[in-house]
C-alpha atoms as a PDB file:
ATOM      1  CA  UNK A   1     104.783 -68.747-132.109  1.00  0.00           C
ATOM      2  CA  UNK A   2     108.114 -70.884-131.883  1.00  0.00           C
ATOM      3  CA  UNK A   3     108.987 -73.221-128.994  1.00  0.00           C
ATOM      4  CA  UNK A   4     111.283 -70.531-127.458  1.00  0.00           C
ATOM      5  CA  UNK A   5     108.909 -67.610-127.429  1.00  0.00           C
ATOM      6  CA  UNK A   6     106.030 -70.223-126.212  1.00  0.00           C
ATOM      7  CA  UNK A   7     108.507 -71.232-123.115  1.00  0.00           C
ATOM      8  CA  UNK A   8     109.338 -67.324-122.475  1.00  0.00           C
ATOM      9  CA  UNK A   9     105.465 -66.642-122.389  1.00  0.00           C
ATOM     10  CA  UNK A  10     104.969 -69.413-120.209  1.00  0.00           C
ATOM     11  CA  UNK A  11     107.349 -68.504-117.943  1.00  0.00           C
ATOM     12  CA  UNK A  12     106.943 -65.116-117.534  1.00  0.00           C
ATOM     13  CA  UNK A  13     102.931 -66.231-116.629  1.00  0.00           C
ATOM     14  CA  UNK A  14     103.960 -68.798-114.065  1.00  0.00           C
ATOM     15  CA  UNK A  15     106.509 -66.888-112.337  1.00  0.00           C
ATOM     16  CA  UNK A  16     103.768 -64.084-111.812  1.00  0.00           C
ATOM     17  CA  UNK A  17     101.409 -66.215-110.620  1.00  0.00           C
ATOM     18  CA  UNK A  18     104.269 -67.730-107.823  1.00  0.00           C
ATOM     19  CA  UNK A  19     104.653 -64.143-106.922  1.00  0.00           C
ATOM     20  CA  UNK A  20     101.298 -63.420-105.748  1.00  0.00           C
ATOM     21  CA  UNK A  21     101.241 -66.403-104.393  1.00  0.00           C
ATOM     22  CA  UNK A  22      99.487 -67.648-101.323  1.00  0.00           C
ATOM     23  CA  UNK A  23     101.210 -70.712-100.597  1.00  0.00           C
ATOM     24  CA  UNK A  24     102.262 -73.634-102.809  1.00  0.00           C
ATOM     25  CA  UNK A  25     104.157 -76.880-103.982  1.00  0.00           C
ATOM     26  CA  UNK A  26     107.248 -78.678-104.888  1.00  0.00           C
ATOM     27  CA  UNK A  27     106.968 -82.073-106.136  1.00  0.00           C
ATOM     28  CA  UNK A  28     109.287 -85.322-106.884  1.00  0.00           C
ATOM     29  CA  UNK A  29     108.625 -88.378-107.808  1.00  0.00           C
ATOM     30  CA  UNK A  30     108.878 -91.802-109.780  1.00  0.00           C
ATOM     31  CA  UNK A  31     106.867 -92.278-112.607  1.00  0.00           C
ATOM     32  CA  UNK A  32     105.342 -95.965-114.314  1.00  0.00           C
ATOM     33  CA  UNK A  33     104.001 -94.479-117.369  1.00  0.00           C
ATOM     34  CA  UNK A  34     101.510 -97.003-119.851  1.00  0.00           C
ATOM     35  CA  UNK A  35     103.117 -95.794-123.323  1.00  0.00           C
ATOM     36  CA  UNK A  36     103.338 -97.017-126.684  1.00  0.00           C
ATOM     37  CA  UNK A  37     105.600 -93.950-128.192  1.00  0.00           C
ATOM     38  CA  UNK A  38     104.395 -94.129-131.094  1.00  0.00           C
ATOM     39  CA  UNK A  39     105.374 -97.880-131.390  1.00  0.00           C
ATOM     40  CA  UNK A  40     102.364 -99.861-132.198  1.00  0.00           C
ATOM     41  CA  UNK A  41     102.231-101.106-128.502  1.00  0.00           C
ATOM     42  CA  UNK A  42     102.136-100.510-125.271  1.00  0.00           C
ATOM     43  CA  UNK A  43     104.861-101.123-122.957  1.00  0.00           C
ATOM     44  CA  UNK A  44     105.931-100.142-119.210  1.00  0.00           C
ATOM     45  CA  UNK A  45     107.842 -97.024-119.282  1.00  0.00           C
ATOM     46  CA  UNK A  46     109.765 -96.223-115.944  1.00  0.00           C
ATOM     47  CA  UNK A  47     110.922 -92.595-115.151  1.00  0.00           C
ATOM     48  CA  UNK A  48     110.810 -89.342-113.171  1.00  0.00           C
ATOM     49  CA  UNK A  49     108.409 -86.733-112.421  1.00  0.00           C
ATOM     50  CA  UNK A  50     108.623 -83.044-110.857  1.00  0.00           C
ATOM     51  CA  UNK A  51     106.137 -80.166-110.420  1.00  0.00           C
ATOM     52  CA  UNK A  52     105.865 -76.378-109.103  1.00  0.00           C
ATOM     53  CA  UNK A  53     102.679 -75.397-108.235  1.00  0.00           C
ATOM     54  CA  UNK A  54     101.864 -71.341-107.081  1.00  0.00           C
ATOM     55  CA  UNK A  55      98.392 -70.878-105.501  1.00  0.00           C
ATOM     56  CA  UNK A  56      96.563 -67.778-107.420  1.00  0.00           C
ATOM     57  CA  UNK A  57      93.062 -68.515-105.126  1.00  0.00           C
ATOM     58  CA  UNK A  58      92.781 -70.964-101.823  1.00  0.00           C
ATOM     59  CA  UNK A  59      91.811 -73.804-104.035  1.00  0.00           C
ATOM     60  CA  UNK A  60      92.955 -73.141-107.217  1.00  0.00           C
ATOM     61  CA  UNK A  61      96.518 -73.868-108.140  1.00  0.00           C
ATOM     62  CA  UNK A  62      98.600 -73.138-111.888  1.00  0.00           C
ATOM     63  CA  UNK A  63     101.261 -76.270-111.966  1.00  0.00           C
ATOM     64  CA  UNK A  64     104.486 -76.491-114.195  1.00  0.00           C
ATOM     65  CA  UNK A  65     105.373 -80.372-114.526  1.00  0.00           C
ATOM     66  CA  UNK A  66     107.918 -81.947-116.083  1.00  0.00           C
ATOM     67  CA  UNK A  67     108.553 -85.689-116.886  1.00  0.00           C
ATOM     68  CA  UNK A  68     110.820 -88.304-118.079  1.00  0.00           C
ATOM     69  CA  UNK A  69     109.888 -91.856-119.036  1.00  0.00           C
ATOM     70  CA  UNK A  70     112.129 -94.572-120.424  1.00  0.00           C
ATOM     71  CA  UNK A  71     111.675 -97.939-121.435  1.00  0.00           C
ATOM     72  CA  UNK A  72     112.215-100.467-124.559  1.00  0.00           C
ATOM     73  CA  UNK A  73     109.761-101.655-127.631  1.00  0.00           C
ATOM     74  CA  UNK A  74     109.789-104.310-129.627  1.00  0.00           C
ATOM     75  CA  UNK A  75     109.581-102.731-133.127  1.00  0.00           C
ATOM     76  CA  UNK A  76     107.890-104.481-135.989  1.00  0.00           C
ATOM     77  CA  UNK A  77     109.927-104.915-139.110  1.00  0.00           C
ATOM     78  CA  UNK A  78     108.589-102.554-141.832  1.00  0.00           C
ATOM     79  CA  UNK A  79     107.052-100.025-139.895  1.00  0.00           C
ATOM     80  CA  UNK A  80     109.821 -97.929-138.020  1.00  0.00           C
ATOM     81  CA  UNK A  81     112.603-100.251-139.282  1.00  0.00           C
ATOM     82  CA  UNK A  82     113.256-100.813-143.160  1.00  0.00           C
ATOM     83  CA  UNK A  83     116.198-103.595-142.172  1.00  0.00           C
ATOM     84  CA  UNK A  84     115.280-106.443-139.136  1.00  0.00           C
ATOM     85  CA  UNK A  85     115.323-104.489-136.030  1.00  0.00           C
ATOM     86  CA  UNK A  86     116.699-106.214-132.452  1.00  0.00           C
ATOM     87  CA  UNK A  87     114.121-103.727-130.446  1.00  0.00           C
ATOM     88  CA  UNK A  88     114.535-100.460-129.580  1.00  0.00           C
ATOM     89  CA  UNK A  89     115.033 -97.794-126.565  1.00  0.00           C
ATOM     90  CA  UNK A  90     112.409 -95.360-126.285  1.00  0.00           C
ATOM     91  CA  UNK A  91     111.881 -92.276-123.996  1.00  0.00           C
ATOM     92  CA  UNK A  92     109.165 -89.860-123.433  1.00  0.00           C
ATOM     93  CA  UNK A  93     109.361 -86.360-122.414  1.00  0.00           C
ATOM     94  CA  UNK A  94     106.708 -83.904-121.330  1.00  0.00           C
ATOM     95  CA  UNK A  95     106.687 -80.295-120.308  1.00  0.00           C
ATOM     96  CA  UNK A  96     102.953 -78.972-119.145  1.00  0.00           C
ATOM     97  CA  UNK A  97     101.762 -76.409-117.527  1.00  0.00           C
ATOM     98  CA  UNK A  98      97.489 -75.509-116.372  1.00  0.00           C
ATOM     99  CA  UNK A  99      95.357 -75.095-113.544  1.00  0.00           C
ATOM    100  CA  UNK A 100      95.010 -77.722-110.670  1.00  0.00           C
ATOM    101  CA  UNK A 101      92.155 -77.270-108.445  1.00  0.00           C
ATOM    102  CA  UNK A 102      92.465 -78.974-104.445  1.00  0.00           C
ATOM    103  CA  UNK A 103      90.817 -78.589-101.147  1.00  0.00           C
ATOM    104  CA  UNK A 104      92.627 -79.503 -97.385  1.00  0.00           C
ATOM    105  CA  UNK A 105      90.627 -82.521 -95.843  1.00  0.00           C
ATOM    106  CA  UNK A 106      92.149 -83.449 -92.691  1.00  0.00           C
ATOM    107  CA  UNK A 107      95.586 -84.999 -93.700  1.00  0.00           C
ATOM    108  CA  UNK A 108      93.773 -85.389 -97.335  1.00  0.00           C
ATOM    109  CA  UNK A 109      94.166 -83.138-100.013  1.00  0.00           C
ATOM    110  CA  UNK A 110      92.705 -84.282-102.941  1.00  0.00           C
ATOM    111  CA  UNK A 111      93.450 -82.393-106.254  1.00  0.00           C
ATOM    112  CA  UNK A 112      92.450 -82.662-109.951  1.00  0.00           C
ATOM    113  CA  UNK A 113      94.264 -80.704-113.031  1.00  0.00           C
ATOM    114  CA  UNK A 114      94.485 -80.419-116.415  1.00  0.00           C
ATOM    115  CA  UNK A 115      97.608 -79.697-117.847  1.00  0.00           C
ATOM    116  CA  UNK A 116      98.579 -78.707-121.310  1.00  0.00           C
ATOM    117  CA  UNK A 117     102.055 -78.516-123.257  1.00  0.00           C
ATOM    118  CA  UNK A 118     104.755 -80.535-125.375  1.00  0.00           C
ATOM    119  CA  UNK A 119     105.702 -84.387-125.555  1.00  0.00           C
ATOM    120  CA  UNK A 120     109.099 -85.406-126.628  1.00  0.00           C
ATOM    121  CA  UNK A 121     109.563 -89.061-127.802  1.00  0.00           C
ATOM    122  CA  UNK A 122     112.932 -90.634-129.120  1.00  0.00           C
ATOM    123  CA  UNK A 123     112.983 -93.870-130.625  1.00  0.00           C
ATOM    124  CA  UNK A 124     116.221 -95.477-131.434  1.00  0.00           C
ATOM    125  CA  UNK A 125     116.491 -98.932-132.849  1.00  0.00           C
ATOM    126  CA  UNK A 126     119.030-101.059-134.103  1.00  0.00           C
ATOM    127  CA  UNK A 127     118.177 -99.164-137.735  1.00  0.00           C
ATOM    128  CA  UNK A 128     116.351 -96.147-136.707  1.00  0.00           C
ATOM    129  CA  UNK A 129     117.251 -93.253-134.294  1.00  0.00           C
ATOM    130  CA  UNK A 130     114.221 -90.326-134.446  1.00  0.00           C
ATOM    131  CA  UNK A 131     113.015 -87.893-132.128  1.00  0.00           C
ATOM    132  CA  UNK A 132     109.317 -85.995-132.272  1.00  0.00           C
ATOM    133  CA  UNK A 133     107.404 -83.592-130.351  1.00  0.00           C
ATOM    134  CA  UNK A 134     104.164 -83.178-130.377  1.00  0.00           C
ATOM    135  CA  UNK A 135     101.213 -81.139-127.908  1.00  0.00           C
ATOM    136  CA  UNK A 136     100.109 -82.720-125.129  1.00  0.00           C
ATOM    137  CA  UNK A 137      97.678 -82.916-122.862  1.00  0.00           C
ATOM    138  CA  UNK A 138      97.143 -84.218-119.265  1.00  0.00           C
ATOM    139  CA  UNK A 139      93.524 -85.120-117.576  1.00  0.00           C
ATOM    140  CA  UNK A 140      93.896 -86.373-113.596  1.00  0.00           C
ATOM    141  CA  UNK A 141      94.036 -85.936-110.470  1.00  0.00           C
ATOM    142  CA  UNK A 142      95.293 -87.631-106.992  1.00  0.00           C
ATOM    143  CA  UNK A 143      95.813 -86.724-103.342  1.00  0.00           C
ATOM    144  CA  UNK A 144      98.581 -85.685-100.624  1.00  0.00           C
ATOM    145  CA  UNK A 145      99.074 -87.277 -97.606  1.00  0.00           C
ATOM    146  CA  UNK A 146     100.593 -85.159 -94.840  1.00  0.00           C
ATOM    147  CA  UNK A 147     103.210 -87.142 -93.264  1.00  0.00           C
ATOM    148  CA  UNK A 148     104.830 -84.531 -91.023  1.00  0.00           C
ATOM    149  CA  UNK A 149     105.104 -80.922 -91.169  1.00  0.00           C
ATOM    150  CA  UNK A 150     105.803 -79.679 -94.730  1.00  0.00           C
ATOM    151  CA  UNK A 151     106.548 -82.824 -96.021  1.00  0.00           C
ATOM    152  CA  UNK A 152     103.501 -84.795 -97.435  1.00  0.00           C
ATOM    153  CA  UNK A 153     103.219 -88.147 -99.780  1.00  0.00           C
ATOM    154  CA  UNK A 154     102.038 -88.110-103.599  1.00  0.00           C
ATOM    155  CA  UNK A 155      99.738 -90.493-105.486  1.00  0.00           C
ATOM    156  CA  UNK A 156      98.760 -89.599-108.589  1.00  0.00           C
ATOM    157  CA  UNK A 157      96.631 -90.880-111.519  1.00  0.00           C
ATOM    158  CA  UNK A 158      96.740 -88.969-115.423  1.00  0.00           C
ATOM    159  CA  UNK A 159      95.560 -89.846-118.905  1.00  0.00           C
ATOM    160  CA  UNK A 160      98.158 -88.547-121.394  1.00  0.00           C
ATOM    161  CA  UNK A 161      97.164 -87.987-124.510  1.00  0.00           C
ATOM    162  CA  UNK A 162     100.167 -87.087-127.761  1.00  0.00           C
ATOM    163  CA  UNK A 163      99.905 -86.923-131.133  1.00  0.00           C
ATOM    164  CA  UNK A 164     104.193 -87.987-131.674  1.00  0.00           C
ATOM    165  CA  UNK A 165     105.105 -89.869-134.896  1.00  0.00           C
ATOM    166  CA  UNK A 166     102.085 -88.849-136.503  1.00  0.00           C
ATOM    167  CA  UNK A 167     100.152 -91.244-133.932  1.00  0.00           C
ATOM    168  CA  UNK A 168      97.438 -90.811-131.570  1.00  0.00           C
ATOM    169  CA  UNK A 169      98.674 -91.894-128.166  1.00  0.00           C
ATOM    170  CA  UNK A 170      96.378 -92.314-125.047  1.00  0.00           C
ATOM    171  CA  UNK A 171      98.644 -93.671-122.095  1.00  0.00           C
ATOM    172  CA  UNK A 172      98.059 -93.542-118.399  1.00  0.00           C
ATOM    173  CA  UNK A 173     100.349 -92.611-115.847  1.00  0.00           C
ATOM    174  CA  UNK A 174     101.192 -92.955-112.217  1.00  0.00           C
ATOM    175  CA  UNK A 175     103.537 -91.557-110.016  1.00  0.00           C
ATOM    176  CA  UNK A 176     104.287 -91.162-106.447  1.00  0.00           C
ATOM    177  CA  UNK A 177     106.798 -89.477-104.330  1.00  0.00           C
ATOM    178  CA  UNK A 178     107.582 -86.539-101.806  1.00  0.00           C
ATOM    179  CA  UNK A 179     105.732 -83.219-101.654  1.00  0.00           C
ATOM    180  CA  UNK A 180     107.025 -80.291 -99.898  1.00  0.00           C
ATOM    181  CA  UNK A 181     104.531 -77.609 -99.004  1.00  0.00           C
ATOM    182  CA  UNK A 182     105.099 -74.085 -98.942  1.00  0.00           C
END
């Protein structure tokens, strides 16, 4: 199945679930992402996070998320360079979609999810400029606190696991930021 039939099914799947609906979530916020990219190392990535979330049950959730991390490696000579690299700009982008499961605890509402779907990394060095995507898949979980109304506060812990370069990559993430219920 190519990538644009995947994203068609995929869509078509979350946009049901949003229509039966019971309530739900949008969802933006900055991202500190653990990565190495493929690289060898890790490094602090900085970045961007958003998410959609329809409820299908009153605790169970499905959750499209999207991220963007950027950041910059130093690159070993030899092993994504051929010529003596000066370090290079990397970015990481992930689109996932799965179930999140969450229950209402006073101002609380703690949630866990695992999410499934595509990593895009880009590496681009002073002798190198490559792209790869890879599957990818998401293990955590966090909490909202209601500030007011609508409007609640994000923290969030994942494990993010990709395969780009031909590498095995286990990084963590965190992000924070604004919720708005709905």
């Amino acid at each position: 199945m190519g990538p644009r039939i995947l994203t068609v099914v995929l869509s078509v799947i979350f946009l049901s679930a949003l229509a039966g609906a019971q309530s739900g979530n949008l969802y933006f916020g900055y991202t500190y992402a653990n990565a190495d990219v493929g690289l060898l190392n890790h490094n602090g990535m900085n970045g961007w996070t958003g998410s959609l979330e329809g409820k299908i049950f009153p605790f169970v959730g499905i959750v499209a998320d999207i991220s963007g991390q950027y950041g910059s490696q130093s690159v070993p000579n030899g092993v994504f360079c051929p010529a003596p690299c000066t370090g290079g700009d990397t970015s990481l982008h992930t689109f996932l979609f799965g179930p999140r499961v969450s229950v209402s605890v006073g101002k609380f509402r703690p949630f866990a999810h695992v999410l499934v779907g595509l990593a895009r990394a880009k590496v681009n060095t002073s002798a190198l400029d490559d792209t790869d995507t890879s599957f990818a898949t998401q293990v955590g979980g966090g909490f909202d606190y209601s500030v007011f109304g609508p409007l609640s506060w994000r923290v969030e812990g994942d494990y993010l696991r990709t395969q780009v370069f031909n590498n095995d990559q286990n990084d963590s993430r965190f992000t924070t930021g604004l919720v708005f219920h709905f």
